[in-house]
C-alpha atoms as a PDB file:
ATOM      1  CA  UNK A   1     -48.912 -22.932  97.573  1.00  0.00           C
ATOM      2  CA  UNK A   2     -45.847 -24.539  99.325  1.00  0.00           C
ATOM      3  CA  UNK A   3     -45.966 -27.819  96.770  1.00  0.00           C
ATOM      4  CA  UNK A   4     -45.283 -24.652  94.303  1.00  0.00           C
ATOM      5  CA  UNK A   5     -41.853 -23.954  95.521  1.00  0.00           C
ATOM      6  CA  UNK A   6     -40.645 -19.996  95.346  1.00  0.00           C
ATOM      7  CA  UNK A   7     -43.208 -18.371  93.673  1.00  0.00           C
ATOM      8  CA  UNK A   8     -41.763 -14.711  94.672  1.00  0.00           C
ATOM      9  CA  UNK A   9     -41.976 -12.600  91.525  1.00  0.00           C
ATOM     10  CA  UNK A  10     -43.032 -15.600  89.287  1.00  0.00           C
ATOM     11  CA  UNK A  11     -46.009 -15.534  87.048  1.00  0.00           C
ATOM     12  CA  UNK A  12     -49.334 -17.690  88.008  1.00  0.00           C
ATOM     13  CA  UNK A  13     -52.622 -18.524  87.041  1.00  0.00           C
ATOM     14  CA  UNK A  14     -55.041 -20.640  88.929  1.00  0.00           C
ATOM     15  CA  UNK A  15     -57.476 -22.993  87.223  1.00  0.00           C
ATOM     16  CA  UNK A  16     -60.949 -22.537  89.571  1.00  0.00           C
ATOM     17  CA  UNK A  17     -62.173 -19.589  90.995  1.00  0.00           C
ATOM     18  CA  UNK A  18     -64.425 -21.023  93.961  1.00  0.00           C
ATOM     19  CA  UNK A  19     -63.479 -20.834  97.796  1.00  0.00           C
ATOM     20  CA  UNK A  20     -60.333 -22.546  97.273  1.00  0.00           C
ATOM     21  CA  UNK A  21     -59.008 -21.316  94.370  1.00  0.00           C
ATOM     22  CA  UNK A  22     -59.692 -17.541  95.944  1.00  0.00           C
ATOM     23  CA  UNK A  23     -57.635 -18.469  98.809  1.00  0.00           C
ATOM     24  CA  UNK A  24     -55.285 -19.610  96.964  1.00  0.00           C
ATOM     25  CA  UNK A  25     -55.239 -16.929  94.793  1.00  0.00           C
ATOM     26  CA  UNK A  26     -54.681 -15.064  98.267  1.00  0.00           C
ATOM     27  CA  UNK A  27     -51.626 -17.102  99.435  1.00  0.00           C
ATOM     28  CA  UNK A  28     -49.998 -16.755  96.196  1.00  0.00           C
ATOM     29  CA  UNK A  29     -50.220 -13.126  96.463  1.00  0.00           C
ATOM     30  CA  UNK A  30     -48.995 -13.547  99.986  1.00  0.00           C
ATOM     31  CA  UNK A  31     -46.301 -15.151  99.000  1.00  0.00           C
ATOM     32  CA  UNK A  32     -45.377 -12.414  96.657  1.00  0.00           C
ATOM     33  CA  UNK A  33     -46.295 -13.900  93.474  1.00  0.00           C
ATOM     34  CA  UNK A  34     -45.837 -12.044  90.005  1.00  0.00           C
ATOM     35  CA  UNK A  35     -48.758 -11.203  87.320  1.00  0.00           C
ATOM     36  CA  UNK A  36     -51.964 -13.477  88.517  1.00  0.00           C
ATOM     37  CA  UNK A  37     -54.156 -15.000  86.499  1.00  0.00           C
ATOM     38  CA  UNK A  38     -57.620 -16.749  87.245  1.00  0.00           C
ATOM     39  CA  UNK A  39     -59.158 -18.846  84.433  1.00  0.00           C
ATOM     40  CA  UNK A  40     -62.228 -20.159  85.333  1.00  0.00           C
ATOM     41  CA  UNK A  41     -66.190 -20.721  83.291  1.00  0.00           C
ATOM     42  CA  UNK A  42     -68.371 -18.651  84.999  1.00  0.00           C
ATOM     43  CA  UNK A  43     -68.148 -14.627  85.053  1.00  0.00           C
ATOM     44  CA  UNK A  44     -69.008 -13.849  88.682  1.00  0.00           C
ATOM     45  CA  UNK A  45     -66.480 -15.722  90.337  1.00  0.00           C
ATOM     46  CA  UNK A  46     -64.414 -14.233  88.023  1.00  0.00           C
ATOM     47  CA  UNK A  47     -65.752 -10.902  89.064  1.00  0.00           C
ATOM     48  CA  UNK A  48     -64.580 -11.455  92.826  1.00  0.00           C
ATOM     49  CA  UNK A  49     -61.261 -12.777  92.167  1.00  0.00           C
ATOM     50  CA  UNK A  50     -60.613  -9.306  90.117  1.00  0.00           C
ATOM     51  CA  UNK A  51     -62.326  -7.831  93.454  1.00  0.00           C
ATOM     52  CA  UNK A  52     -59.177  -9.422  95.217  1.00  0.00           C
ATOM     53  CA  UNK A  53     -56.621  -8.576  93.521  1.00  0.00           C
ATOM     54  CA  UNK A  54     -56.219 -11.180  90.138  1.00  0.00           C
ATOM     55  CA  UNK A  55     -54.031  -9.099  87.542  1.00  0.00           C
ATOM     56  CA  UNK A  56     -56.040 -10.928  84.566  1.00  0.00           C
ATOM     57  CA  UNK A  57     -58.897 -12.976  84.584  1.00  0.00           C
ATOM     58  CA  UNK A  58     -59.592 -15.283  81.560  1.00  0.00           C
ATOM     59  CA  UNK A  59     -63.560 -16.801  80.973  1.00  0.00           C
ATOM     60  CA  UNK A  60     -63.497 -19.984  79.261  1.00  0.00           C
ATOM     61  CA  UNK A  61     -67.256 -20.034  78.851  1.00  0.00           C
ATOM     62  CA  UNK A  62     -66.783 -18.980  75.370  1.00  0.00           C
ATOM     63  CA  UNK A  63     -63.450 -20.568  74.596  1.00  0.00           C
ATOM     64  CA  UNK A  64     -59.782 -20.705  74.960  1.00  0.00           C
ATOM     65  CA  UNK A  65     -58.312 -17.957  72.798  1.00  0.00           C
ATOM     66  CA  UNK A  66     -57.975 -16.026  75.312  1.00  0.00           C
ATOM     67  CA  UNK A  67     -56.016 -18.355  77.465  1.00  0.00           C
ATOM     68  CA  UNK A  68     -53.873 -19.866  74.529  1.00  0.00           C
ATOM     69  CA  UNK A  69     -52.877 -16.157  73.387  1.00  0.00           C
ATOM     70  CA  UNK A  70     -51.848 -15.709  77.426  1.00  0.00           C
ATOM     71  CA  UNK A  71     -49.577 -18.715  77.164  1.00  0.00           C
ATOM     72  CA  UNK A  72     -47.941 -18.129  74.015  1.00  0.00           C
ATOM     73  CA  UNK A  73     -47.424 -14.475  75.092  1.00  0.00           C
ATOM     74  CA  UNK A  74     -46.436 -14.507  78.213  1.00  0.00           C
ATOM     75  CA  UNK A  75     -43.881 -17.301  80.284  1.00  0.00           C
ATOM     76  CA  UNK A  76     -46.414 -19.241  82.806  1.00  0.00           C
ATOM     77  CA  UNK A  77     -44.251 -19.817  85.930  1.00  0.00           C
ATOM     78  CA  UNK A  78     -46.498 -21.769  87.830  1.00  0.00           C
ATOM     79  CA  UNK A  79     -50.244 -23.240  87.011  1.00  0.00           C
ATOM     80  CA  UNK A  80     -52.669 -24.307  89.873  1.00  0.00           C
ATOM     81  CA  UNK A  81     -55.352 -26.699  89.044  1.00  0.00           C
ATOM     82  CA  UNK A  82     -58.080 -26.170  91.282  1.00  0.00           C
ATOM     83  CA  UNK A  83     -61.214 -26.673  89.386  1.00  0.00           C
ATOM     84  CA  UNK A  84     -61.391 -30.384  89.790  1.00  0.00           C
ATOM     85  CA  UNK A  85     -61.715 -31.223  86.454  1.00  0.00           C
ATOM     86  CA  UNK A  86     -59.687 -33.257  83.513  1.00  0.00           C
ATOM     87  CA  UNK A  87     -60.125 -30.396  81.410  1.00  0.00           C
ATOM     88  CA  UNK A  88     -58.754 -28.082  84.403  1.00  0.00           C
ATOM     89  CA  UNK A  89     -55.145 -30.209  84.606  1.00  0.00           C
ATOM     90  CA  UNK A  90     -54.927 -30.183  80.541  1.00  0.00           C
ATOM     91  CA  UNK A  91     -54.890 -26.775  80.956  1.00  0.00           C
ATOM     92  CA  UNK A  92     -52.853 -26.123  83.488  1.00  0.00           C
ATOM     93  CA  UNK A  93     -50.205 -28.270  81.550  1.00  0.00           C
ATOM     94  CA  UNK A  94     -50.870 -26.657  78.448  1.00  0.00           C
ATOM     95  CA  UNK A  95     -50.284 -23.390  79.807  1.00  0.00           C
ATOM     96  CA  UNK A  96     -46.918 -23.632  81.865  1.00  0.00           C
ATOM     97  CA  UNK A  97     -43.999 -22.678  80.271  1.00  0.00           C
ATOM     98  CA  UNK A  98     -41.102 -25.643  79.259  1.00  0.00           C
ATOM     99  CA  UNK A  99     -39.839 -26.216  83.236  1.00  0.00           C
ATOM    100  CA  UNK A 100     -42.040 -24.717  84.963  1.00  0.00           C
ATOM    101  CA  UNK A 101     -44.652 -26.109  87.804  1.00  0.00           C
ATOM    102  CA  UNK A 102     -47.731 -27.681  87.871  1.00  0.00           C
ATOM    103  CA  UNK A 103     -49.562 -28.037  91.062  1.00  0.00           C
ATOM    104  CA  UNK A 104     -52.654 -29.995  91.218  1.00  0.00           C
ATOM    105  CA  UNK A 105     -55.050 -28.761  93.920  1.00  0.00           C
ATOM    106  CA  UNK A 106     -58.654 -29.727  92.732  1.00  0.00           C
ATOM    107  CA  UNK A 107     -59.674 -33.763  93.481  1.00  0.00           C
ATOM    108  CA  UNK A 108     -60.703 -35.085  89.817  1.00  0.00           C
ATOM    109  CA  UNK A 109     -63.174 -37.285  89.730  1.00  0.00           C
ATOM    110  CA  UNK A 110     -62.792 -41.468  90.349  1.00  0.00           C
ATOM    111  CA  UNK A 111     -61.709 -43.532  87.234  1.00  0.00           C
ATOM    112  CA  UNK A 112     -59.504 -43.042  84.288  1.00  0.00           C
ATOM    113  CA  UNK A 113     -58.192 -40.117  83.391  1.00  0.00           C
ATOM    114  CA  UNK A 114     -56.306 -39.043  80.430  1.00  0.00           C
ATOM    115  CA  UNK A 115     -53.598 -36.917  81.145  1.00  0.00           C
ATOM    116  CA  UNK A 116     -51.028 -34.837  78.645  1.00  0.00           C
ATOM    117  CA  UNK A 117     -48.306 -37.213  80.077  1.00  0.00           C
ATOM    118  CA  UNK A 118     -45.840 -36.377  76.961  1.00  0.00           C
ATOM    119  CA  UNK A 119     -46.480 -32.919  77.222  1.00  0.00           C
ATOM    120  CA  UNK A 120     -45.717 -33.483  80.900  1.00  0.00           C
ATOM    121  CA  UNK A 121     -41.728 -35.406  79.728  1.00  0.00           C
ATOM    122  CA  UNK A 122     -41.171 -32.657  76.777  1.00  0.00           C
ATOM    123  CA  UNK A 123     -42.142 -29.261  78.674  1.00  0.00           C
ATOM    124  CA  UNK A 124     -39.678 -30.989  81.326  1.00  0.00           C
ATOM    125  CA  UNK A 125     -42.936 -30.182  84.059  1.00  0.00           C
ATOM    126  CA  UNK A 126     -42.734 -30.198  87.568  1.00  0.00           C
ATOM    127  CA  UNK A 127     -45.889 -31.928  88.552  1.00  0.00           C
ATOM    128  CA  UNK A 128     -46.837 -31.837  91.967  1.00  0.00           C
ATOM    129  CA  UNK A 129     -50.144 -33.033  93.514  1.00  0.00           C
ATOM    130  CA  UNK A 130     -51.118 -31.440  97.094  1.00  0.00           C
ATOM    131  CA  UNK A 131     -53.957 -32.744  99.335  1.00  0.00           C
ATOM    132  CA  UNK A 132     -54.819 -30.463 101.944  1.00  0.00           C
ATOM    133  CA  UNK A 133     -55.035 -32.012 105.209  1.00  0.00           C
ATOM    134  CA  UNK A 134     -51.996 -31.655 107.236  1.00  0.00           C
ATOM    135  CA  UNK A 135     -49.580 -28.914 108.160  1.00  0.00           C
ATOM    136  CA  UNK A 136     -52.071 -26.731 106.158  1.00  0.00           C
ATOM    137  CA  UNK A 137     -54.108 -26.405 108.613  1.00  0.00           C
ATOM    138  CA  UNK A 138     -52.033 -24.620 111.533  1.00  0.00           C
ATOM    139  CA  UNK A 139     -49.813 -23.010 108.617  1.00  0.00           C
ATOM    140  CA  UNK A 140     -53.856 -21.430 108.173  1.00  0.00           C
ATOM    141  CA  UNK A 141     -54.547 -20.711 110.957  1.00  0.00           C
ATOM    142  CA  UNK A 142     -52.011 -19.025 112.092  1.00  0.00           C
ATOM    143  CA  UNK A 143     -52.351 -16.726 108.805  1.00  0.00           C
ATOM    144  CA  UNK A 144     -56.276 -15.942 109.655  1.00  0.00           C
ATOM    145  CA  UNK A 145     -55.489 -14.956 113.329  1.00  0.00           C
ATOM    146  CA  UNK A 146     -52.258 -12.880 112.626  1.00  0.00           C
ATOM    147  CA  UNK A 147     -54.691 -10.995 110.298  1.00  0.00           C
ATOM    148  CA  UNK A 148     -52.396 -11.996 107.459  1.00  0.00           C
ATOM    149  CA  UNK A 149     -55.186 -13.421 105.553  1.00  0.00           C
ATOM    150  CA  UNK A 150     -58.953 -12.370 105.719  1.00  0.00           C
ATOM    151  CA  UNK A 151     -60.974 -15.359 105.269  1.00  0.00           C
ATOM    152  CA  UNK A 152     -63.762 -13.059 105.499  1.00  0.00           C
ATOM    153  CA  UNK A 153     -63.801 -11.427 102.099  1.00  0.00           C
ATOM    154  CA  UNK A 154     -64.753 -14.570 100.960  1.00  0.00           C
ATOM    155  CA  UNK A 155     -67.972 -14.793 102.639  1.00  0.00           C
ATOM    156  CA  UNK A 156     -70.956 -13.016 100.113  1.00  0.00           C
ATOM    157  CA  UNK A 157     -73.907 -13.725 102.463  1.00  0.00           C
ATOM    158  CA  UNK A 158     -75.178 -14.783 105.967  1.00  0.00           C
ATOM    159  CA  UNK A 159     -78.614 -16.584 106.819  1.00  0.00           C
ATOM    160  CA  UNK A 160     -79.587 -17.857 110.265  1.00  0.00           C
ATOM    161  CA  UNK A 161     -80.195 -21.484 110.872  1.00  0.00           C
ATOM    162  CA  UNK A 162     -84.058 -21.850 110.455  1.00  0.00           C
ATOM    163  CA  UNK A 163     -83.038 -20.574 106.992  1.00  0.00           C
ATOM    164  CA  UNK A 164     -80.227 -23.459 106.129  1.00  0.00           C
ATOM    165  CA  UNK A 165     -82.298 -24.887 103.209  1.00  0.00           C
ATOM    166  CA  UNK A 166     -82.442 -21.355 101.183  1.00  0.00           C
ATOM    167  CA  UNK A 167     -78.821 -20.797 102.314  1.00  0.00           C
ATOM    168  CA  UNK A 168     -77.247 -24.434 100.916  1.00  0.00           C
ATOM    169  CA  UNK A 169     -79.703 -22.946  97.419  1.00  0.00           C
ATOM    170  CA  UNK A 170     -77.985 -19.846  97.867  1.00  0.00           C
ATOM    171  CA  UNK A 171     -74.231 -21.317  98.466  1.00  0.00           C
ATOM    172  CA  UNK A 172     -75.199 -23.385  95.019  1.00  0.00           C
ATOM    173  CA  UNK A 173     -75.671 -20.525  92.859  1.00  0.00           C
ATOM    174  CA  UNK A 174     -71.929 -19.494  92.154  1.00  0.00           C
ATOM    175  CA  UNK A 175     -73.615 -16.710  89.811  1.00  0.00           C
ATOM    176  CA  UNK A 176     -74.587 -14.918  93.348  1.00  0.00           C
ATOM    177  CA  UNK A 177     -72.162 -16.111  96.354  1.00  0.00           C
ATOM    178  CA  UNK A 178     -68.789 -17.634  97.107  1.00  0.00           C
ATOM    179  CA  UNK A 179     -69.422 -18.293 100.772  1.00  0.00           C
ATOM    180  CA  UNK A 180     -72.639 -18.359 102.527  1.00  0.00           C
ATOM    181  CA  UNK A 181     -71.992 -18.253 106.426  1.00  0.00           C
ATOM    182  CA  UNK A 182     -75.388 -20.028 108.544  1.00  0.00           C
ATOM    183  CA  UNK A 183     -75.366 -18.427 111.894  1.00  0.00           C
ATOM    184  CA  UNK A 184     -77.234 -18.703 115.122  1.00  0.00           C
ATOM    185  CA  UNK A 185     -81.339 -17.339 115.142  1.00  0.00           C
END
């Protein structure tokens, strides 16, 4: 959320709704973010990011009206892409308002990838990337032990060890879990 500058009061939507998009979807609100929105394809992550506090939750599984009425309605401060997907950035670009920020979370996949890069130069975009291993990580932890964050609402399920095959199933299915914990027998 940092590579996002002052989000206090600003609008945001998040592109991704699994464990990293929920968190943060919890920083930003942490950091006193504005309306929230979480776009993502599948309706029970969805679900749990309402569950945590999203103002607005959009479902792309049966198109982008939805999230096309949003930006034309509605100034887009700041657009996460978390999702990890080319489709994910586009829309995170698409959305923002002229000037505001783009911060790419998710890791896209290896090769080409076509980017709005015009959009990018005539929305004057702030387009930061963010990769998450370094000051994150005590900046985290500290957050989780001063109770400032609970990592915990994220976890739907626990299985012991002798059950780690029907837990990593379990884990897969984002239609029933977000975080599956595997714990001692």
């Amino acid at each position: 959320v940092a590579r996002a500058g002052d989000i206090a009061g600003r609008n945001v939507i998040l592109f991704g709704a699994g464990p990293i998009g929920l968190l943060t979807m919890l920083a930003a609100r942490l950091k006193g973010c504005g309306e929230l929105t979480v776009v993502d394809i599948a309706e029970a992550p969805l679900a749990f990011a309402s569950k945590l506090g999203a103002n607005r939750t959009i479902d792309l599984s049966s198109g982008d009206e939805e999230l096309k009425a949003l930006a034309s309605h509605r100034a887009i401060d700041v657009a996460f892409e978390i999702s990890g997907t080319a489709a994910g950035l586009a829309a995170a670009i698409d959305s923002v308002r002229r000037g505001g920020t783009v911060v790419q979370v998710g890791n896209l996949p290896g090769g080409q990838i076509p980017v709005a890069a015009n959009s990018v130069m005539a929305k004057e975009i702030n387009l930061h990337g963010t990769f998450r291993f370094d000051a994150e990580f005590d900046q985290a932890v500290d957050l989780i032990v001063g109770g400032e964050i609970d990592v915990l609402k994220l976890v739907t399920a626990e299985r012991p060890l002798s059950s780690a095959r029907d837990a990593f199933r379990l884990a897969a299915d984002r239609s029933q879990s977000v975080k599956v914990v595997l714990t001692a027998d």
